[in-house]
PDB file of N, CA and C in Angstrom:
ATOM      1  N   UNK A   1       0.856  -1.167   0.000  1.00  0.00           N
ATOM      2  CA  UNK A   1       0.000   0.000   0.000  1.00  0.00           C
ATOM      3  C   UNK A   1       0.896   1.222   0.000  1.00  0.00           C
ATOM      4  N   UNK A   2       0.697   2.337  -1.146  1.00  0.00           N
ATOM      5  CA  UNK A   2       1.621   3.495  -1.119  1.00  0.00           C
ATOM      6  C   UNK A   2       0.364   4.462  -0.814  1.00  0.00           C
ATOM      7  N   UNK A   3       0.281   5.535  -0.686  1.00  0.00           N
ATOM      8  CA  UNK A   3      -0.021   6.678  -0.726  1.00  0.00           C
ATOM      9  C   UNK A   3       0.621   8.123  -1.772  1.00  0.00           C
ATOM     10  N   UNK A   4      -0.072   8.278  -2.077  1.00  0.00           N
ATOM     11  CA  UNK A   4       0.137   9.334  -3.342  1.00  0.00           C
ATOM     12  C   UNK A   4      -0.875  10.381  -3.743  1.00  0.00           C
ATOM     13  N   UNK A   5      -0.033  11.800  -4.254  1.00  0.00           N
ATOM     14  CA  UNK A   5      -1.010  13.156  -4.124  1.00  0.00           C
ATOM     15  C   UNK A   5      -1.605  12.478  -5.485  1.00  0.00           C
ATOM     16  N   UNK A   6      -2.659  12.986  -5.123  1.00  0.00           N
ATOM     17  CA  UNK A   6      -4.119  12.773  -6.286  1.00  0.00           C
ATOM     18  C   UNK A   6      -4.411  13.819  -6.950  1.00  0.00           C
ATOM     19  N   UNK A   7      -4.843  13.466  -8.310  1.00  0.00           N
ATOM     20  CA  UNK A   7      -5.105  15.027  -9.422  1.00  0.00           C
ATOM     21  C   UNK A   7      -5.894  15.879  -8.797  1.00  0.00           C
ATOM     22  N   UNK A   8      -7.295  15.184  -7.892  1.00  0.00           N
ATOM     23  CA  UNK A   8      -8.057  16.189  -7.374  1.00  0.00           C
ATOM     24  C   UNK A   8      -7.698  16.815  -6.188  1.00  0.00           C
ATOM     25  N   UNK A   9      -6.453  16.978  -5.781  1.00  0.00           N
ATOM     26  CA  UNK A   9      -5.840  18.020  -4.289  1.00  0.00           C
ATOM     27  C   UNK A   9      -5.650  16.592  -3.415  1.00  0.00           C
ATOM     28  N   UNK A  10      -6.622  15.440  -3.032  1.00  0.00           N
ATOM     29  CA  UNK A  10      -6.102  14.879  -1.750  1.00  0.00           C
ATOM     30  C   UNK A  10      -5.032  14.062  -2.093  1.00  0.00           C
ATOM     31  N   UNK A  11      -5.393  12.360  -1.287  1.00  0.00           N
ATOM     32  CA  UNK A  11      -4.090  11.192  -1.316  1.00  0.00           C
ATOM     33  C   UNK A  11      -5.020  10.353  -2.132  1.00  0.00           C
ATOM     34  N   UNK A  12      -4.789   9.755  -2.713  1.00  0.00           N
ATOM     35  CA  UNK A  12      -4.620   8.584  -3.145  1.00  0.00           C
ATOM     36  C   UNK A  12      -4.039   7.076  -2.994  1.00  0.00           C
ATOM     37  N   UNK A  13      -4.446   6.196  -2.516  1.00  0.00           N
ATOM     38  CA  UNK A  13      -3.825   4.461  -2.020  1.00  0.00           C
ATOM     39  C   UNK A  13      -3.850   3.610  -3.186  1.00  0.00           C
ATOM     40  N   UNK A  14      -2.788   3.226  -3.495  1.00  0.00           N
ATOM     41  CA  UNK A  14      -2.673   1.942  -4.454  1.00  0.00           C
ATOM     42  C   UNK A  14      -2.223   0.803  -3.529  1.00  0.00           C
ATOM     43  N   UNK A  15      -3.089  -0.012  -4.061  1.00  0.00           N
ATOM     44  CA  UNK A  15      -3.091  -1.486  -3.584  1.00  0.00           C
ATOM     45  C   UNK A  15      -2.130  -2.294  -4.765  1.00  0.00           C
ATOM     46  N   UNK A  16      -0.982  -3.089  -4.438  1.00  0.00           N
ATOM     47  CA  UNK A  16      -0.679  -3.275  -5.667  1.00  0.00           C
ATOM     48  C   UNK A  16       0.284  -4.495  -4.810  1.00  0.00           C
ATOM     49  N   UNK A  17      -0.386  -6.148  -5.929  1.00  0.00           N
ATOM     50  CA  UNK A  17      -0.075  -7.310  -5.438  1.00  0.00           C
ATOM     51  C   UNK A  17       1.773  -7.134  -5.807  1.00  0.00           C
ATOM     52  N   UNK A  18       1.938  -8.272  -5.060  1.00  0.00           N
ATOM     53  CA  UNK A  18       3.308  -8.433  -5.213  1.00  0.00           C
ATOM     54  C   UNK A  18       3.871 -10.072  -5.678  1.00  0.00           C
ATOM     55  N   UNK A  19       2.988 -11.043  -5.812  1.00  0.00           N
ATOM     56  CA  UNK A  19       2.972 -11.902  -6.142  1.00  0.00           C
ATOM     57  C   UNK A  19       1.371 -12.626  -6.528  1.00  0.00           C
ATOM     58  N   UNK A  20       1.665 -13.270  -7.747  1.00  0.00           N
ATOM     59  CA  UNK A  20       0.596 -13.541  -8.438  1.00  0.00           C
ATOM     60  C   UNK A  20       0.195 -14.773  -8.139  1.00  0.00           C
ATOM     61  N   UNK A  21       0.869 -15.415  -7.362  1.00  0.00           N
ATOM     62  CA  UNK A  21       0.065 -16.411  -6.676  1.00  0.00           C
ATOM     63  C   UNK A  21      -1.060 -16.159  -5.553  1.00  0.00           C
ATOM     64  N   UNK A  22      -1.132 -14.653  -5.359  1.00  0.00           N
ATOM     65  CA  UNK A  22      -2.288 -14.395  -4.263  1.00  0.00           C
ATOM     66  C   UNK A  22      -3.150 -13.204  -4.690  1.00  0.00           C
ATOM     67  N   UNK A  23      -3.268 -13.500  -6.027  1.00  0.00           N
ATOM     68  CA  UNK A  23      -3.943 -12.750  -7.016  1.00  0.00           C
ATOM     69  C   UNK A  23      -5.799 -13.020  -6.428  1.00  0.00           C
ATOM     70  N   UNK A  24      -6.247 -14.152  -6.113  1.00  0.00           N
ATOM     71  CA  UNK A  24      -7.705 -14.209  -5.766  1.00  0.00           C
ATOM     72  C   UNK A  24      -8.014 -13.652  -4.311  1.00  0.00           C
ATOM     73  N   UNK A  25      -7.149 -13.996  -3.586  1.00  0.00           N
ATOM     74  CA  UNK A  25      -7.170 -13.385  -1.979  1.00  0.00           C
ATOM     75  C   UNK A  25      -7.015 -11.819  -2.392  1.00  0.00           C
ATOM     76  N   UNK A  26      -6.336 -11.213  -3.016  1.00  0.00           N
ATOM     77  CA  UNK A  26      -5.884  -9.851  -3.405  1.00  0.00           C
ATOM     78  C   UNK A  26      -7.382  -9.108  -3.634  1.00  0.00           C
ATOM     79  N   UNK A  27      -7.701  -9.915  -4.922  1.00  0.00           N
ATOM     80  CA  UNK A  27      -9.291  -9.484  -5.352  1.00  0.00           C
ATOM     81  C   UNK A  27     -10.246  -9.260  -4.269  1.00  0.00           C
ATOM     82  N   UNK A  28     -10.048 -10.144  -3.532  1.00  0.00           N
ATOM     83  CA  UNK A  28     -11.282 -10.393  -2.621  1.00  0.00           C
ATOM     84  C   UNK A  28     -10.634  -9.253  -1.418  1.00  0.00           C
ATOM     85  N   UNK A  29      -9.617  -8.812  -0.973  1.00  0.00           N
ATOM     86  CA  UNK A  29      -9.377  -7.856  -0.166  1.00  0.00           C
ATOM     87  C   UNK A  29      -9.578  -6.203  -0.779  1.00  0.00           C
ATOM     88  N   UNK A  30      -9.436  -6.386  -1.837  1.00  0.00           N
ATOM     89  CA  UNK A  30      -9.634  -5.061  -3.162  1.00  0.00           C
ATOM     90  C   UNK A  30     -11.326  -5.188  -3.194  1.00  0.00           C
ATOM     91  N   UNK A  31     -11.533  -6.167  -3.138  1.00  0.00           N
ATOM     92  CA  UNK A  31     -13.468  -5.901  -3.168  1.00  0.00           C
ATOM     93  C   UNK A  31     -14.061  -5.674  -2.043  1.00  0.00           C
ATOM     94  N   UNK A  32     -13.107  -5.822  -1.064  1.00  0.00           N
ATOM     95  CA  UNK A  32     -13.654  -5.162   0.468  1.00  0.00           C
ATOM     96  C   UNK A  32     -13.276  -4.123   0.356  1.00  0.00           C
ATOM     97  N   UNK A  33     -12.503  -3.301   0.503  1.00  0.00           N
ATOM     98  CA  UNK A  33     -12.102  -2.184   0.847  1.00  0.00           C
ATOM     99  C   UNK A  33     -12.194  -1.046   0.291  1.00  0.00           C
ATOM    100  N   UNK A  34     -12.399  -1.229  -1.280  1.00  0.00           N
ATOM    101  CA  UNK A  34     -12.468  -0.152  -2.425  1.00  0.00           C
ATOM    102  C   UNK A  34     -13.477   0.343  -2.037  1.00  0.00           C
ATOM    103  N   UNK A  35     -14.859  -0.301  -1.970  1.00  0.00           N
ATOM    104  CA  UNK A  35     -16.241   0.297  -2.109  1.00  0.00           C
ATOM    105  C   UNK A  35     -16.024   0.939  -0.465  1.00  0.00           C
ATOM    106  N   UNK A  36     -15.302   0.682   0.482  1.00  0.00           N
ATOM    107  CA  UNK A  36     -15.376   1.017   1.825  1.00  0.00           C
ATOM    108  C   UNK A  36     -15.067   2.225   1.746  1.00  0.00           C
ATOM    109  N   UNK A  37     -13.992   2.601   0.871  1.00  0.00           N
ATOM    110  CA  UNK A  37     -13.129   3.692   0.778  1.00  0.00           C
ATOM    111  C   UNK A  37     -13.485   4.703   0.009  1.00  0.00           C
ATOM    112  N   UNK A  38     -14.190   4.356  -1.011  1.00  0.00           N
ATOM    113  CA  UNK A  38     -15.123   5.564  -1.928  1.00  0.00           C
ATOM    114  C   UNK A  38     -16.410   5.868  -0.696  1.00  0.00           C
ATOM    115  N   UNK A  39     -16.539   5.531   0.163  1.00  0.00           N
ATOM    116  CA  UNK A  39     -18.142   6.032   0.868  1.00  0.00           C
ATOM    117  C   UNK A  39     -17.112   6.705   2.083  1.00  0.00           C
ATOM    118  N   UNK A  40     -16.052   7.135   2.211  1.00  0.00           N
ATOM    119  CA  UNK A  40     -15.741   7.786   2.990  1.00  0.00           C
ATOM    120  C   UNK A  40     -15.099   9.217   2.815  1.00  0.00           C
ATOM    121  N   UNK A  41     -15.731   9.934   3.812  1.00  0.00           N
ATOM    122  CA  UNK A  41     -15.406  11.752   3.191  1.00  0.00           C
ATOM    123  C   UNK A  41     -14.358  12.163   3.509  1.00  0.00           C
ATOM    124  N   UNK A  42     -13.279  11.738   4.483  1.00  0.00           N
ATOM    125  CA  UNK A  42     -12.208  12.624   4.960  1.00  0.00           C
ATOM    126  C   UNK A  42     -10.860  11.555   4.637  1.00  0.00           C
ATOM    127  N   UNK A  43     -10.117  12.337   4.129  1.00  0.00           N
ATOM    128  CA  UNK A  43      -8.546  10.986   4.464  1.00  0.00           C
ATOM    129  C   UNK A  43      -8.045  10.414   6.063  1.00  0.00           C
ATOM    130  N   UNK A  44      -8.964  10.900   7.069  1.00  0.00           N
ATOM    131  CA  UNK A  44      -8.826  10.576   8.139  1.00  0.00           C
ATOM    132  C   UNK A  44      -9.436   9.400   8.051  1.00  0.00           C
ATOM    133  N   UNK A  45     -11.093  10.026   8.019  1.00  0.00           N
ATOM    134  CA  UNK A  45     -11.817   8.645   8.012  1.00  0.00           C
ATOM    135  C   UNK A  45     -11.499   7.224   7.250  1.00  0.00           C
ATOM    136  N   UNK A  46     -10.419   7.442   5.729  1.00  0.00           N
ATOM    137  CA  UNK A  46     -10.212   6.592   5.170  1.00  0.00           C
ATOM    138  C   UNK A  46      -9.176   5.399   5.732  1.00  0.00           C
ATOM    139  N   UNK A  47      -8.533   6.351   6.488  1.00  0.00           N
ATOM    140  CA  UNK A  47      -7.255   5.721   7.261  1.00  0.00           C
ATOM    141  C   UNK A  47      -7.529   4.902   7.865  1.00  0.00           C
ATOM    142  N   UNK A  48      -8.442   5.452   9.024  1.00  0.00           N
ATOM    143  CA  UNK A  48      -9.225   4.375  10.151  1.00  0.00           C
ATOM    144  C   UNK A  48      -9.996   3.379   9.666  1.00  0.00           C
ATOM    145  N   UNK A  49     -10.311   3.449   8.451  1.00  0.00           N
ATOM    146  CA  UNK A  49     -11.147   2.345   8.033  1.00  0.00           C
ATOM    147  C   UNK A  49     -10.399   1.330   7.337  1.00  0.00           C
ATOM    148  N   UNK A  50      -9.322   1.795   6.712  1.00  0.00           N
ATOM    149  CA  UNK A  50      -7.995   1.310   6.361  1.00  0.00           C
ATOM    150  C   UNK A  50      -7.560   0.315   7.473  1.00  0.00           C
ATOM    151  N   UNK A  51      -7.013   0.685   8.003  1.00  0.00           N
ATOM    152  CA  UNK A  51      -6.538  -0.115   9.316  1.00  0.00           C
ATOM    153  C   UNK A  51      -7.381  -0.896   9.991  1.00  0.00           C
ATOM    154  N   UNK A  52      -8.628  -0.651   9.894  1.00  0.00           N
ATOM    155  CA  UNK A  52      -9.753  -1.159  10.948  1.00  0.00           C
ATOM    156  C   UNK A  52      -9.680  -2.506   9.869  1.00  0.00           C
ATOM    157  N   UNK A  53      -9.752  -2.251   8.387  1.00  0.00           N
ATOM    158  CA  UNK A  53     -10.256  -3.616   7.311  1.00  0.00           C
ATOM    159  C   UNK A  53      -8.899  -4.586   7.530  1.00  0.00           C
ATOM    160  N   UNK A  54      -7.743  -3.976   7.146  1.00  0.00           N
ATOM    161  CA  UNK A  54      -6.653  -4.552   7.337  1.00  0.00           C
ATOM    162  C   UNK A  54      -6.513  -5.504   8.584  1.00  0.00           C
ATOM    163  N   UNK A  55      -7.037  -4.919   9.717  1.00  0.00           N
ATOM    164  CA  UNK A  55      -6.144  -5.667  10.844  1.00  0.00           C
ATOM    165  C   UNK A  55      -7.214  -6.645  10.969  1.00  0.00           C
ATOM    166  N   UNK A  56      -8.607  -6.749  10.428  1.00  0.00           N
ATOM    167  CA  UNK A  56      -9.596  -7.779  10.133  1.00  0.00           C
ATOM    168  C   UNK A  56      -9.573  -8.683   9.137  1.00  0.00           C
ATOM    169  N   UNK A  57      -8.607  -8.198   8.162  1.00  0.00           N
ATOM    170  CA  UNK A  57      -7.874  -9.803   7.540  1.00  0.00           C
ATOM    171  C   UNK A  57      -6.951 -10.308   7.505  1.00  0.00           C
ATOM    172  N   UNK A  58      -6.503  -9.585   8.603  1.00  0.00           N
ATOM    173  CA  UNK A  58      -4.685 -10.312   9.232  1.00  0.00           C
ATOM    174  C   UNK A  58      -5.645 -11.246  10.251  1.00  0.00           C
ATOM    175  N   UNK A  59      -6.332 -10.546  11.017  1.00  0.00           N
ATOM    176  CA  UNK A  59      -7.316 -11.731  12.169  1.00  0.00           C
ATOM    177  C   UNK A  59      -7.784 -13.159  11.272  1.00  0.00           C
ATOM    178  N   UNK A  60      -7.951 -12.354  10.414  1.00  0.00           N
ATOM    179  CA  UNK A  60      -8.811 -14.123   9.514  1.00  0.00           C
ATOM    180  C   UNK A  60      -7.953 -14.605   8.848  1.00  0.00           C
ATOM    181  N   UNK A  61      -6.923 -14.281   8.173  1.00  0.00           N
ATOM    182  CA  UNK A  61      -5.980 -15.231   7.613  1.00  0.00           C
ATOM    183  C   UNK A  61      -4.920 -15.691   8.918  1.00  0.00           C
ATOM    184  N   UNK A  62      -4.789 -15.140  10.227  1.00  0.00           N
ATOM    185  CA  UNK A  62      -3.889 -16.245  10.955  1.00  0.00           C
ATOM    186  C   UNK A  62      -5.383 -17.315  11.468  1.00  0.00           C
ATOM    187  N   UNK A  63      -5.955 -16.593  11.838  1.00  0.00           N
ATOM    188  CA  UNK A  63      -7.105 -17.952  12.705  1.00  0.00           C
ATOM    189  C   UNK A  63      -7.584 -18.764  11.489  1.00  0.00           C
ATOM    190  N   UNK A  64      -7.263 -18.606  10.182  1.00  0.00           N
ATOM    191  CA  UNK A  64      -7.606 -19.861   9.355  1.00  0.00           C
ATOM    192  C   UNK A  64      -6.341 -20.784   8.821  1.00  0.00           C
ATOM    193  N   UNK A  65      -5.453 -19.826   8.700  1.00  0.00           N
ATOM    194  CA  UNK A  65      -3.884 -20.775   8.410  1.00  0.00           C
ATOM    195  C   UNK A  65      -3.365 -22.091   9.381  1.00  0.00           C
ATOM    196  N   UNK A  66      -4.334 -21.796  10.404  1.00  0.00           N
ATOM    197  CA  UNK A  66      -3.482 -23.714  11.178  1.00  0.00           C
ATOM    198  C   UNK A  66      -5.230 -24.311  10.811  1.00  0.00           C
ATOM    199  N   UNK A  67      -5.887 -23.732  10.554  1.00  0.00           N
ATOM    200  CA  UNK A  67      -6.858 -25.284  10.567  1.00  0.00           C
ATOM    201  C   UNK A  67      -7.564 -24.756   9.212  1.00  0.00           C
ATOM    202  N   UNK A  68      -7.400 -24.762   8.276  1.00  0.00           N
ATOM    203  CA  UNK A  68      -7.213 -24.143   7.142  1.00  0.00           C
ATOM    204  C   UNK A  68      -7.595 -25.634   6.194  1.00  0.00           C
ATOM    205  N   UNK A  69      -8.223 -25.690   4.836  1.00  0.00           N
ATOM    206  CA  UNK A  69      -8.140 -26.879   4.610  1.00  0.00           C
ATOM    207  C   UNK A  69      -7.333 -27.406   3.818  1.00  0.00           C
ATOM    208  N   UNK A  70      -6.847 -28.887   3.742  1.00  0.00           N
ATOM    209  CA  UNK A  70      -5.246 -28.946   2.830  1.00  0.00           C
ATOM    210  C   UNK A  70      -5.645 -28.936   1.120  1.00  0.00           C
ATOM    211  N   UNK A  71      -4.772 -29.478   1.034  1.00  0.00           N
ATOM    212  CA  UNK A  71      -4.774 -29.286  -1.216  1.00  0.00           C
ATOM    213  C   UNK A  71      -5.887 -29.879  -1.110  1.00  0.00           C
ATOM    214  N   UNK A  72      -5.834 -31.499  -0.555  1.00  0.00           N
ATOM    215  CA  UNK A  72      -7.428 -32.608  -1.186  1.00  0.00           C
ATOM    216  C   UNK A  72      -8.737 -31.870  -0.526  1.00  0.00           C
ATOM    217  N   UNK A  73      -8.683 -31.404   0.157  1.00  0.00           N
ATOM    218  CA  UNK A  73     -10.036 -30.725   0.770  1.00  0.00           C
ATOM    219  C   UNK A  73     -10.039 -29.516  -0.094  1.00  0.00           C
ATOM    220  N   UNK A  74      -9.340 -28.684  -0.452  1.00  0.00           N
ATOM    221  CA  UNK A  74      -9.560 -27.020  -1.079  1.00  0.00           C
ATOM    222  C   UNK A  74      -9.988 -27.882  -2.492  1.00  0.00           C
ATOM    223  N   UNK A  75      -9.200 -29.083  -2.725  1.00  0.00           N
ATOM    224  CA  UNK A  75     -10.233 -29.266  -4.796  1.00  0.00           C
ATOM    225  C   UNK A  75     -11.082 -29.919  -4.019  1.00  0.00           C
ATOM    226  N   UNK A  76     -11.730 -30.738  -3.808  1.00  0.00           N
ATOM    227  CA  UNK A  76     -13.043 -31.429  -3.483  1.00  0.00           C
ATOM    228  C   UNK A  76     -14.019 -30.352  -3.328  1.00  0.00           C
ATOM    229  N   UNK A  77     -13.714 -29.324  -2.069  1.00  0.00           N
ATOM    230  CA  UNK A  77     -14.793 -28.413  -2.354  1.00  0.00           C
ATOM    231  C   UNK A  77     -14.685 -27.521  -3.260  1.00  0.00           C
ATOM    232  N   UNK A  78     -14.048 -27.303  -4.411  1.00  0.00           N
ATOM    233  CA  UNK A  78     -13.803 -25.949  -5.447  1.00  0.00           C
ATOM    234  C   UNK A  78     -14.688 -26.929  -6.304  1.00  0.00           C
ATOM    235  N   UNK A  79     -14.515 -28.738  -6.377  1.00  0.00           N
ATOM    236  CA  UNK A  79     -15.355 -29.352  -7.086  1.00  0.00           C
ATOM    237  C   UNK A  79     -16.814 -29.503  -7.063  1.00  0.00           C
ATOM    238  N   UNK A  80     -16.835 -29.097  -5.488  1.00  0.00           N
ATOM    239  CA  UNK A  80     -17.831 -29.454  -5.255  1.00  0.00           C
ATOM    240  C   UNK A  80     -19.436 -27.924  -5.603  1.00  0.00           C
ATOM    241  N   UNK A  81     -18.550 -26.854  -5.233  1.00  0.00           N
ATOM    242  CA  UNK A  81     -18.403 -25.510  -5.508  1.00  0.00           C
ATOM    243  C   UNK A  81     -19.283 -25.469  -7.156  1.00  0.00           C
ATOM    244  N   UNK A  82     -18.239 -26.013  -8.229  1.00  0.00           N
ATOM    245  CA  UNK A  82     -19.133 -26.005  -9.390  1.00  0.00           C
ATOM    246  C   UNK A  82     -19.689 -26.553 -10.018  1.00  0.00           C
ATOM    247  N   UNK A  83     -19.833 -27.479  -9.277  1.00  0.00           N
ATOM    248  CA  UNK A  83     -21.212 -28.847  -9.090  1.00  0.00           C
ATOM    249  C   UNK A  83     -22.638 -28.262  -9.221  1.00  0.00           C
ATOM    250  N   UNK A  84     -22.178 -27.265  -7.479  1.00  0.00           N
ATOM    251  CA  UNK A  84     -23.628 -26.358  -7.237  1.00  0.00           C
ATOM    252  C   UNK A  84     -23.879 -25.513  -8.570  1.00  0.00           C
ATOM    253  N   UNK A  85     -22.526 -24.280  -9.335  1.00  0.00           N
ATOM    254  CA  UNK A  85     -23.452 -23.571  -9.539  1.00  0.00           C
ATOM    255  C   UNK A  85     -23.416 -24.049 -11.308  1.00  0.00           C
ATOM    256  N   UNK A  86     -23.379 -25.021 -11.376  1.00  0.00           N
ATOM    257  CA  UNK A  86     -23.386 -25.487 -12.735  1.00  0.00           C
ATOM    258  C   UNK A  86     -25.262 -26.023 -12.642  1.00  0.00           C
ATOM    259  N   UNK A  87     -25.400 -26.612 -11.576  1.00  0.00           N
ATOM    260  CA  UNK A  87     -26.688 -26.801 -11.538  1.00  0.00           C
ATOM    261  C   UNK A  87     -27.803 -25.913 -11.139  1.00  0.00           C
ATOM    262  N   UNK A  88     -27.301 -25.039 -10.831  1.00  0.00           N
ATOM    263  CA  UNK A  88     -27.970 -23.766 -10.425  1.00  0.00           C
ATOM    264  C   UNK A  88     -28.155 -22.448 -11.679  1.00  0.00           C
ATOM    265  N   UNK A  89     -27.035 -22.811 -11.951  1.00  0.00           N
ATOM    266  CA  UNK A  89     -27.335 -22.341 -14.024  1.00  0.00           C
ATOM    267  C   UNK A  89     -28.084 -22.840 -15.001  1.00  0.00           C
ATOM    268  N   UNK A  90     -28.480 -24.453 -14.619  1.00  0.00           N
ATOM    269  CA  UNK A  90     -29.196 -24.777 -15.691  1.00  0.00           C
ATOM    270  C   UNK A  90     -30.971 -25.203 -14.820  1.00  0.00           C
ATOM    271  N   UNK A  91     -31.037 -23.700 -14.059  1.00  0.00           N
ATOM    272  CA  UNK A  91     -32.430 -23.592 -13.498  1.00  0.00           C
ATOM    273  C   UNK A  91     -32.901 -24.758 -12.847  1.00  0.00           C
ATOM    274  N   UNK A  92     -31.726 -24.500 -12.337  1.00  0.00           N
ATOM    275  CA  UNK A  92     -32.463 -26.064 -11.440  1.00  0.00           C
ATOM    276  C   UNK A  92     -32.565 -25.512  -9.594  1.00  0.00           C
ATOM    277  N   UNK A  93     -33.711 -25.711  -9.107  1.00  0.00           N
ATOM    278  CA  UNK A  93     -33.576 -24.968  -7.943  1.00  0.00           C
ATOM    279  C   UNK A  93     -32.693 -24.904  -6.796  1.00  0.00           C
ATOM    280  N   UNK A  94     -32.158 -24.444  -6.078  1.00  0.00           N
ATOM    281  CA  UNK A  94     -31.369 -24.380  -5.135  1.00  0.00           C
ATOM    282  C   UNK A  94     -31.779 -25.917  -4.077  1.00  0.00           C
ATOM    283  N   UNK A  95     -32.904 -25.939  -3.811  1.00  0.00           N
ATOM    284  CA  UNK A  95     -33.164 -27.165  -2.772  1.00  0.00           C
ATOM    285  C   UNK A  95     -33.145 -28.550  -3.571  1.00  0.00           C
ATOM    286  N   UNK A  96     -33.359 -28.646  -4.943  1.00  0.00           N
ATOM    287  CA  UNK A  96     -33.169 -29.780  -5.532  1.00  0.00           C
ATOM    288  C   UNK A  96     -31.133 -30.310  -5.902  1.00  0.00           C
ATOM    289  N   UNK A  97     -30.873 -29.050  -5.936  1.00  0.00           N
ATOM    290  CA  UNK A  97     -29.287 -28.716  -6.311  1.00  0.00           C
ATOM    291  C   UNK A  97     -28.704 -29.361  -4.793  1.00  0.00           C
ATOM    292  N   UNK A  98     -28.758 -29.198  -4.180  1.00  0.00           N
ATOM    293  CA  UNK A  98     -28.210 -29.416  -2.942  1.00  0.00           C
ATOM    294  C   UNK A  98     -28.747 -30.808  -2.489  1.00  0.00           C
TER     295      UNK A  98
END
């Protein structure tokens, strides 16, 4: 995370991965925080909310890294994952899908 003067007078934050193996976790921390950060009016307020999101997915990535699930469990359910919405695409209802 840098900070940088912005065309319109304030700062500006770039989020910017550093390895592309954590390109989907990246996304998914960039899809929290962006929309957090446009609904806020002051670079104060952005800060605190900054830090407040941050130190809430340092909390969830250590309390999931020891019981976390291994390679055969993460494909079984990614398999299992587009099982659901493959059947859920071809209008099939959620309670019959499951």
């Amino acid at each position: 995370v840098t900070a940088e003067p912005s065309p319109t007078g304030g700062t500006a934050l770039r989020l910017q991965l550093r390895d592309a193996k954590y390109l989907e976790l990246f996304l998914n921390v960039c899809d929290d925080i962006v929309p957090r950060a446009q609904e806020t009016e002051t670079e104060a307020e952005a800060a605190g909310m900054l830090l407040r999101r941050f130190r809430t997915w340092r909390q969830f990535l250590r309390a999931n890294r020891a019981s976390g699930l291994g390679e055969k469990e993460q494909l079984g359910l990614y398999g299992e994952l587009k099982t659901l919405e493959f059947l859920l695409a071809a209008d099939i209802g959620p309670v019959e899908a499951v």
